[in-house]
Protein backbone atom coordinates (compact mmCIF):
# COMPACT_ATOMS: atom_id res chain seq x y z
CA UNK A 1 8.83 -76.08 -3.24
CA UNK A 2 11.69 -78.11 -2.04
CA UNK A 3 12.30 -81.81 -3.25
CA UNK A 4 14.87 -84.78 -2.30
CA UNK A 5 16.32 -85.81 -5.13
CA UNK A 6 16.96 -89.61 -3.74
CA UNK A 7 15.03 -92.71 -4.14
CA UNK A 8 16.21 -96.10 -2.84
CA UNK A 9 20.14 -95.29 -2.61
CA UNK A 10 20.08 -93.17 -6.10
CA UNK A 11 20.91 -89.84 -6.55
CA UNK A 12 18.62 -88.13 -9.10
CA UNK A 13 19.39 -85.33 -11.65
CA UNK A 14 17.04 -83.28 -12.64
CA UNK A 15 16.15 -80.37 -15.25
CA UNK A 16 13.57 -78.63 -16.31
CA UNK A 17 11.31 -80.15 -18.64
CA UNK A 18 9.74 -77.05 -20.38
CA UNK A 19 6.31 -78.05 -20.15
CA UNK A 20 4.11 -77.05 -18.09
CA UNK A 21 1.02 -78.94 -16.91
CA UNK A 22 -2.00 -77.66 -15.11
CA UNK A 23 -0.02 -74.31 -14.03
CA UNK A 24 3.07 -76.37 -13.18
CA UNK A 25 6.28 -76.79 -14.95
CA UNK A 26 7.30 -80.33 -15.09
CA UNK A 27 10.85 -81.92 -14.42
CA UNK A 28 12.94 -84.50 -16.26
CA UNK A 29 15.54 -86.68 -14.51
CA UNK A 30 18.50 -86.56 -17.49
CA UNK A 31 19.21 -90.33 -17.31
CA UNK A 32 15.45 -91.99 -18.37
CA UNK A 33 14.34 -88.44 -19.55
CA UNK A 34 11.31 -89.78 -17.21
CA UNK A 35 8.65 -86.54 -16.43
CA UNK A 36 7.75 -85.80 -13.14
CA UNK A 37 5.23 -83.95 -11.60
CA UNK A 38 3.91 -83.36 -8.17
CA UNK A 39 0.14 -85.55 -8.06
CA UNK A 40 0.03 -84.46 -4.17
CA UNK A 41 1.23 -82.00 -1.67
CA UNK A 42 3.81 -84.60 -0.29
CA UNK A 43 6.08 -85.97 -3.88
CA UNK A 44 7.20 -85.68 -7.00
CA UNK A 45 5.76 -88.80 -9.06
CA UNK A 46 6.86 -89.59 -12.21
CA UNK A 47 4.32 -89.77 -15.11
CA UNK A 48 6.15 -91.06 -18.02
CA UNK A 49 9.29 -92.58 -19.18
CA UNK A 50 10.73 -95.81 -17.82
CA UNK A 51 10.49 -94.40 -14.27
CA UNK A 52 6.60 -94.47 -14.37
CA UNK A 53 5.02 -94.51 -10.87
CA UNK A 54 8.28 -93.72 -8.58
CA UNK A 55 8.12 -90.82 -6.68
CA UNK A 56 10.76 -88.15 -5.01
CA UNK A 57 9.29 -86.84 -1.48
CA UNK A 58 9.23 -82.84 -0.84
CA UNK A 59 11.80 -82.11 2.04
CA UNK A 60 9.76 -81.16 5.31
CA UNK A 61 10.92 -77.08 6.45
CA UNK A 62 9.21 -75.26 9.09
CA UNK A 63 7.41 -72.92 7.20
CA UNK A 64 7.99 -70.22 4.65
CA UNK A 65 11.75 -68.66 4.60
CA UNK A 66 13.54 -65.93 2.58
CA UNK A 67 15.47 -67.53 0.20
CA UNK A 68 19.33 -65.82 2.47
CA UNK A 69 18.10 -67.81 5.34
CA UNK A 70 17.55 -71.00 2.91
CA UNK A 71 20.80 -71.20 1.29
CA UNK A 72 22.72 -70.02 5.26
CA UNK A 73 20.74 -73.37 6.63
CA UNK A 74 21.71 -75.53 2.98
CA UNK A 75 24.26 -73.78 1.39
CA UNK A 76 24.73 -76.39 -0.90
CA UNK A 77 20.69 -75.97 -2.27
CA UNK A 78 20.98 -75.31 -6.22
CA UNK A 79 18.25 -72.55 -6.81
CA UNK A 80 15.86 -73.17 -9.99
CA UNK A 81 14.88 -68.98 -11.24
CA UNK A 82 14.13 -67.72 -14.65
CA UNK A 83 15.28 -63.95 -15.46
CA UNK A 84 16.96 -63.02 -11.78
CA UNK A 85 16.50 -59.40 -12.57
CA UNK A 86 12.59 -60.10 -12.26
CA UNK A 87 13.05 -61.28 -8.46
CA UNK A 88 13.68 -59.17 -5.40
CA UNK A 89 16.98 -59.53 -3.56
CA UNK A 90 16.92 -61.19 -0.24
């Protein structure tokens, strides 16, 4: 899954939450603390905090890539993984 991280001219940071919500970890942006979680299969919509009810659209790739030809098309992605010895390289 692959989200902007702008909404109206601002640049959002996010983190990881730690919860987890019907099978899906939520975010945080770090300056409301505002959780966000993705009510469709088109945004991220924020579902508490002062952010309430703004959303972050997914960003629109042509189907599923390896992760190498991800970060060669955006090397500047930041990759969210847990343990990294638990994925396969590629």
């Amino acid at each position: 899954m692959v989200h902007g991280r702008e909404n109206d001219g601002e640049v959002f940071e996010f983190g990881v939450s730690g919860y987890v919500y019907r099978n899906t970890f939520l975010l945080y942006d770090r300056p409301t603390q505002s959780l966000w979680y993705p009510l469709d299969d088109e945004k991220w919509t924020a579902i508490s905090g002062p952010r309430l009810g703004e959303t972050i659209p997914f960003v629109d790739e042509p189907g599923v890539l390896p992760l190498s030809e991800w970060l060669a098309l955006h090397p500047t992605s930041t990759v969210l993984l847990g343990d990294q010895a638990d994925y396969p390289e590629g």
